[in-house]
Protein backbone atom coordinates (compact mmCIF):
# COMPACT_ATOMS: atom_id res chain seq x y z
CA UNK A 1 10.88 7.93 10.79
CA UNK A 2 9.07 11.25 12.06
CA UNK A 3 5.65 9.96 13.55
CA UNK A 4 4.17 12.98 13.01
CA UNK A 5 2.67 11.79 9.14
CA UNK A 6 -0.35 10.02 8.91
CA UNK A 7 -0.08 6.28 8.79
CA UNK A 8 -1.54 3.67 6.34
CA UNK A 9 -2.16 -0.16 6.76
CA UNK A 10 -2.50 -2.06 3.69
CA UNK A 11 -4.83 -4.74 3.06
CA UNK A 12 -4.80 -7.55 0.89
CA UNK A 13 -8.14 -9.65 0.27
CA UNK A 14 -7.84 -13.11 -1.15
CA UNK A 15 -7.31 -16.68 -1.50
CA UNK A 16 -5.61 -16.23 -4.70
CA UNK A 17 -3.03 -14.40 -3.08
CA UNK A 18 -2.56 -16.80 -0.66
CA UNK A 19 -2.40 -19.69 -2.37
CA UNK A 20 0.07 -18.05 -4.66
CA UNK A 21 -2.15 -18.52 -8.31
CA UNK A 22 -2.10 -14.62 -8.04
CA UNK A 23 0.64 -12.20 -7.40
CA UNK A 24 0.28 -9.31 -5.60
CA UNK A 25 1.12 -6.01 -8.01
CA UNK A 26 -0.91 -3.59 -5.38
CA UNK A 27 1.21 -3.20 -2.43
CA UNK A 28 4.09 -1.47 -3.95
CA UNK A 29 1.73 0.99 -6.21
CA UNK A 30 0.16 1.78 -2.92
CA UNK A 31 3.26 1.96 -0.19
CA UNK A 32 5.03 4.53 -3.57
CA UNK A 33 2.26 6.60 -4.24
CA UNK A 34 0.92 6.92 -0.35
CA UNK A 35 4.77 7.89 0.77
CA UNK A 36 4.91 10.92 -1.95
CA UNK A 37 1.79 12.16 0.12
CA UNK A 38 3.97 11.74 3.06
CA UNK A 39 1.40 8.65 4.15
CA UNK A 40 3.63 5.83 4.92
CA UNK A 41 2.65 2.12 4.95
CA UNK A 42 3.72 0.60 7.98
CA UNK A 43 1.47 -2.53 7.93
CA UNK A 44 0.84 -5.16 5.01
CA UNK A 45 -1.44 -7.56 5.40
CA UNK A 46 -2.80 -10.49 3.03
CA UNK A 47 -5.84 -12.00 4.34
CA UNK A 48 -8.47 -14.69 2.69
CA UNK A 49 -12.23 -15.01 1.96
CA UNK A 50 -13.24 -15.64 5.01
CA UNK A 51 -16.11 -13.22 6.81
CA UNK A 52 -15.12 -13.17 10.02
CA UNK A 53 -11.13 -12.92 9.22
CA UNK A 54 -12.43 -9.82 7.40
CA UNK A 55 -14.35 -8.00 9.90
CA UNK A 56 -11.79 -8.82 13.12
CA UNK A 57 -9.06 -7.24 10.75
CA UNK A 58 -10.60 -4.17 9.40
CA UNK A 59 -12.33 -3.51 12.85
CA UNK A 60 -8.34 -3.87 14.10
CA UNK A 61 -6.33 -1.91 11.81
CA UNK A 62 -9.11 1.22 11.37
CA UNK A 63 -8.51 1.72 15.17
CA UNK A 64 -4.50 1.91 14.83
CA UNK A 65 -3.73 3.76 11.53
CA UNK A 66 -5.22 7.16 10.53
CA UNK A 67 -6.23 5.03 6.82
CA UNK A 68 -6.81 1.59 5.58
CA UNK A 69 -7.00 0.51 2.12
CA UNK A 70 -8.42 -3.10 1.26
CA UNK A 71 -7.61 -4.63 -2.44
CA UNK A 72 -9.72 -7.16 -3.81
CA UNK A 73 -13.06 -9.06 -2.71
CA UNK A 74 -15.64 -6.40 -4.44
CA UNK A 75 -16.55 -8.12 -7.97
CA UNK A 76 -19.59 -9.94 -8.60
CA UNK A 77 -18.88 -13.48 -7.97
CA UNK A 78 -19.32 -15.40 -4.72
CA UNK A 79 -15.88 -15.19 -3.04
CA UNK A 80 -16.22 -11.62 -3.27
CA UNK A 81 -17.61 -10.75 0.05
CA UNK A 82 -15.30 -7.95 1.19
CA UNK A 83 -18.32 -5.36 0.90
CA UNK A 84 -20.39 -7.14 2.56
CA UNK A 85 -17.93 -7.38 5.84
CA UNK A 86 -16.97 -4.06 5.74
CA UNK A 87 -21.00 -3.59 6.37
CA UNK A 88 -20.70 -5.69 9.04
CA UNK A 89 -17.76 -4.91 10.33
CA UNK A 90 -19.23 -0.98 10.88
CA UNK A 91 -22.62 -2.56 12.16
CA UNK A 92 -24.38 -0.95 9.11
CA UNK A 93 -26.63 -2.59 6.67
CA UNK A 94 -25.54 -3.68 3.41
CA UNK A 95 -27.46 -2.39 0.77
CA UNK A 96 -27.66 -1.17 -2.65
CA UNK A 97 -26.12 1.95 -2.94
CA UNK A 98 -28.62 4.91 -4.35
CA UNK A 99 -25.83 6.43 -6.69
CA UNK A 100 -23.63 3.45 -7.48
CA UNK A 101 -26.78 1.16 -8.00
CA UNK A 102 -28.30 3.46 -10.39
CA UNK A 103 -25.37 4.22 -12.58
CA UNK A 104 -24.20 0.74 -12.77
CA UNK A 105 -28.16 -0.27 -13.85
CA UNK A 106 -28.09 2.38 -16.62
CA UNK A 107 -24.56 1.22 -17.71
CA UNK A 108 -25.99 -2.02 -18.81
CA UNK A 109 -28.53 -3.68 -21.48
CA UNK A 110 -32.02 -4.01 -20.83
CA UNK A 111 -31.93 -7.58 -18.39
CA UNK A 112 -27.66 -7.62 -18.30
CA UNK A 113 -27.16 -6.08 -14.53
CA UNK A 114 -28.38 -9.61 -13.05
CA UNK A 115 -27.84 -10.30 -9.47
CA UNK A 116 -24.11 -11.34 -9.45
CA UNK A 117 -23.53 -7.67 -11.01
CA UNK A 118 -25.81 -5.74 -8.48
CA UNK A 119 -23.27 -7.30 -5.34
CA UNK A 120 -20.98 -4.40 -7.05
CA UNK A 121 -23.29 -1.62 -6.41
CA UNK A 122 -24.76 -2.75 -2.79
CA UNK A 123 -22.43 -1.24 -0.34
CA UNK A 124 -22.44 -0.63 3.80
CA UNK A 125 -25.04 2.36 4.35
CA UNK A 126 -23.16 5.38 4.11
CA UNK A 127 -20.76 4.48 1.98
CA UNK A 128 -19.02 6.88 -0.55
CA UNK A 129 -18.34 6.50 -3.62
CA UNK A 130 -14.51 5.90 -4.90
CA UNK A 131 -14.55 6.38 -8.64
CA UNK A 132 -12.26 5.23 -11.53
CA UNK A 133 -12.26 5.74 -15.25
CA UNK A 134 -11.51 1.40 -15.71
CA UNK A 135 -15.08 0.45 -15.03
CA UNK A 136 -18.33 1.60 -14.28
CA UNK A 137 -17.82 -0.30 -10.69
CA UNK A 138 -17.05 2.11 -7.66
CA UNK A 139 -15.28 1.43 -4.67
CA UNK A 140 -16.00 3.17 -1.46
CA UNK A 141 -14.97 4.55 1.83
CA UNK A 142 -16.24 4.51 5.24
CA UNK A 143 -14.53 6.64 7.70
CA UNK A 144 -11.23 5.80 7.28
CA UNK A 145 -11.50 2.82 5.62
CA UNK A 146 -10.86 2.60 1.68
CA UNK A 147 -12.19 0.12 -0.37
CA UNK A 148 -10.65 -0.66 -3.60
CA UNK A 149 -10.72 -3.28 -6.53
CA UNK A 150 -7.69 -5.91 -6.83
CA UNK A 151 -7.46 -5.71 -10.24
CA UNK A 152 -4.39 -3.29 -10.58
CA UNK A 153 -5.26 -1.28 -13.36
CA UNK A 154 -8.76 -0.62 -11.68
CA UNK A 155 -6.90 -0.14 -8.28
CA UNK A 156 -4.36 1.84 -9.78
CA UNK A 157 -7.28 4.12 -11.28
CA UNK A 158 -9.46 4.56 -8.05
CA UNK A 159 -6.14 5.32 -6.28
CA UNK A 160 -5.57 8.37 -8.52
CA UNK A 161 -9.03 10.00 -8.06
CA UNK A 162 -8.93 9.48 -4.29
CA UNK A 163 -5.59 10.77 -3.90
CA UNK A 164 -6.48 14.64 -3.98
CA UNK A 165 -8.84 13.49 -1.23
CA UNK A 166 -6.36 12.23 0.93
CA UNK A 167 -4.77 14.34 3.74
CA UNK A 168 -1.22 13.80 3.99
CA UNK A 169 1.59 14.76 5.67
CA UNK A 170 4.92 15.56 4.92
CA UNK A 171 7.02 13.85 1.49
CA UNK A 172 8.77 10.70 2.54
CA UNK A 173 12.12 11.37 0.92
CA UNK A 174 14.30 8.76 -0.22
CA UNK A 175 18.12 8.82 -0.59
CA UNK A 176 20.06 5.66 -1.63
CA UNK A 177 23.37 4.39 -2.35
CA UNK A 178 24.75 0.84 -2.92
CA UNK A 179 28.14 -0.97 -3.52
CA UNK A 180 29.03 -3.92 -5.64
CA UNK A 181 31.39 -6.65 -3.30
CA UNK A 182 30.06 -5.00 0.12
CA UNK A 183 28.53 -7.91 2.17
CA UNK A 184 26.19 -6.93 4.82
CA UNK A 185 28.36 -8.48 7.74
CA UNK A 186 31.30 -5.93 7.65
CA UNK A 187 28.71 -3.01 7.05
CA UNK A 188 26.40 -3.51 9.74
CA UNK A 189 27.98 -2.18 12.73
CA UNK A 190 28.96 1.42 10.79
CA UNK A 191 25.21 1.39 9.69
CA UNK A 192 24.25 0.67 13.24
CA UNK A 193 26.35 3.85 14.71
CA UNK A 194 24.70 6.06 11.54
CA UNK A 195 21.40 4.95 12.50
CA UNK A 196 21.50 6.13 16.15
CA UNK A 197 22.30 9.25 14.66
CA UNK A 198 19.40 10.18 12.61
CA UNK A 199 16.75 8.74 14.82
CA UNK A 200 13.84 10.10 12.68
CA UNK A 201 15.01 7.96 9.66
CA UNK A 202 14.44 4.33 8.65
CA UNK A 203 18.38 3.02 7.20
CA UNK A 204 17.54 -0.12 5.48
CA UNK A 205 20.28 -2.32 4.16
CA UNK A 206 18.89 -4.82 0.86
CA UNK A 207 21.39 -7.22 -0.11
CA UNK A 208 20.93 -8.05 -4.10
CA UNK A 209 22.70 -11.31 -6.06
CA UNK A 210 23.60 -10.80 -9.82
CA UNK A 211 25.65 -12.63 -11.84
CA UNK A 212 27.67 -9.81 -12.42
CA UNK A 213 28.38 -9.55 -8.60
CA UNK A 214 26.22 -9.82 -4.89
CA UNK A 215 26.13 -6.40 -3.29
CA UNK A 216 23.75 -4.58 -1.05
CA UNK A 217 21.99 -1.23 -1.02
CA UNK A 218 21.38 1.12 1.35
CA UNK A 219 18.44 3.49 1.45
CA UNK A 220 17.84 6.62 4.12
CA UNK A 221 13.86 7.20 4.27
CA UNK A 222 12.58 10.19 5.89
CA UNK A 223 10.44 13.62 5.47
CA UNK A 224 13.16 15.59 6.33
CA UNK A 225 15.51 15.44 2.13
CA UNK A 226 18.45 17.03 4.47
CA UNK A 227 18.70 14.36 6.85
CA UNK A 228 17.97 11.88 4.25
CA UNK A 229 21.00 13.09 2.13
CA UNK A 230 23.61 13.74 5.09
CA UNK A 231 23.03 10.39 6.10
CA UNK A 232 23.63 8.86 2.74
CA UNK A 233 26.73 10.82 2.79
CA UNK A 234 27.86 9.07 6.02
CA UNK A 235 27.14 5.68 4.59
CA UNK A 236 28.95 6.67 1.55
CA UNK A 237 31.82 7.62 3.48
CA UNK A 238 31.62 3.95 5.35
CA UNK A 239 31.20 2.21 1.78
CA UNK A 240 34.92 4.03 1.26
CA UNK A 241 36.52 3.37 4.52
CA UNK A 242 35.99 -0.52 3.63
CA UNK A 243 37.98 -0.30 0.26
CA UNK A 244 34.31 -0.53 -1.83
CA UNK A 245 33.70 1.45 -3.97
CA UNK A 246 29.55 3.28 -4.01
CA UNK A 247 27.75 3.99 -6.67
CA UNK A 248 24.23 6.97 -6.11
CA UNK A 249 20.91 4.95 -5.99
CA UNK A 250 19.80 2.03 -5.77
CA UNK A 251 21.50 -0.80 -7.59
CA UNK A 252 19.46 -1.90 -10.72
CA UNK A 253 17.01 -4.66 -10.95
């Protein structure tokens, strides 16, 4: 794909992802919405609660993508230290924030924002604020380094009021086509020779198993919708030179 887009890493804070009591529901939201702003992912990484995992990763992956966006690790309980690294990982103090700390103190009863809930409003110094409409709780960015909740919903909602923010590039455009009976092993050489062809697109092949038949499908990602869809068409035309027959997008879940 064109490298001429921004680029995003992705990543994931938490030993409940790890240890597989949680599933991950962020990663896709993010690598969807970030590629219609023509920002695409191109590293994932799940990480645990531990400080100095944190700050060797963030201080890594802020240096090789133009964004990174953390999930998870910014609630008020004791495992939630991914603030507090981020502060450390910028060599900043971590404080409460003047804004955040304020609103969060008026959004609660008289003796109610205790110290577990004032971790959620004591940020690195020179934080700003990301916003939501799920919870009175911000997130924050420094430089380019975005810091949002895990919770999905609350994600998902600081996500959409940061996106206008966000300078992207161009679209990535999709294009997809898949085949019912195709196995990968008699496909892969004609996907090989269409690939070399359209150098500034990713060809993936995804194999899928149904009980109504094992297939694969194969999707053309790029910014440029023209290439995207005259390679599809050459894969299409490959599907029928095998004696398979393809069916337009992506074969259903």
């Amino acid at each position: 794909m064109s490298t001429k887009n921004p680029t995003a890493c992705v990543l994931v804070i938490g030993n409940e992802v790890l240890s597989g009591r949680t599933q991950d529901a962020n990663i896709r939201f993010l690598a969807v919405k970030l590629g219609e702003l023509g920002i695409p992912v191109r590293e994932v990484r799940v990480i645990p609660d531990i400080a100095q995992t944190i700050i060797d990763t963030v201080n890594e992956v802020r240096k090789k993508f133009t964004y990174v966006f953390t999930t998870g690790g910014i609630g008020p309980t004791h495992d939630d230290i991914t603030s507090e690294c981020i502060a450390a990982a910028f060599g900043v103090p971590w404080e409460p924030h003047p804004v955040a700390f304020a609103r969060m103190e008026a959004a609660y009863k008289p003796g109610e924002f205790n110290a577990a809930r004032q971790r959620m409003g004591t940020m690195p110094r020179g934080a700003k604020l990301i916003d939501n409409a799920m919870s009175v709780a911000p997130g924050f960015q420094m430089e380019n380094v975005y810091v949002m909740a895990g919770v999905p919903r609350v994600m998902q909602s600081m996500f959409e009021w940061l996106a206008p923010h966000l300078e992207g590039g161009q679209k990535v455009e999709q294009r997809a086509v898949h085949a019912t009976g195709l196995p990968e092993g008699i496909i892969a050489d004609g996907l090989t020779a269409i690939q070399a062809r359209y150098p500034d697109l990713d060809l993936g092949s995804y194999p899928y198993y149904r009980r109504t038949g094992n297939g694969v499908t194969l999707v053309a990602k790029g910014v440029s919708a023209a290439d995207a869809e005259a390679c599809i068409a050459e894969v299409t035309a490959l599907i029928l030179s095998l004696g398979r027959t393809p069916i337009p997008g992506e074969a259903p879940e």
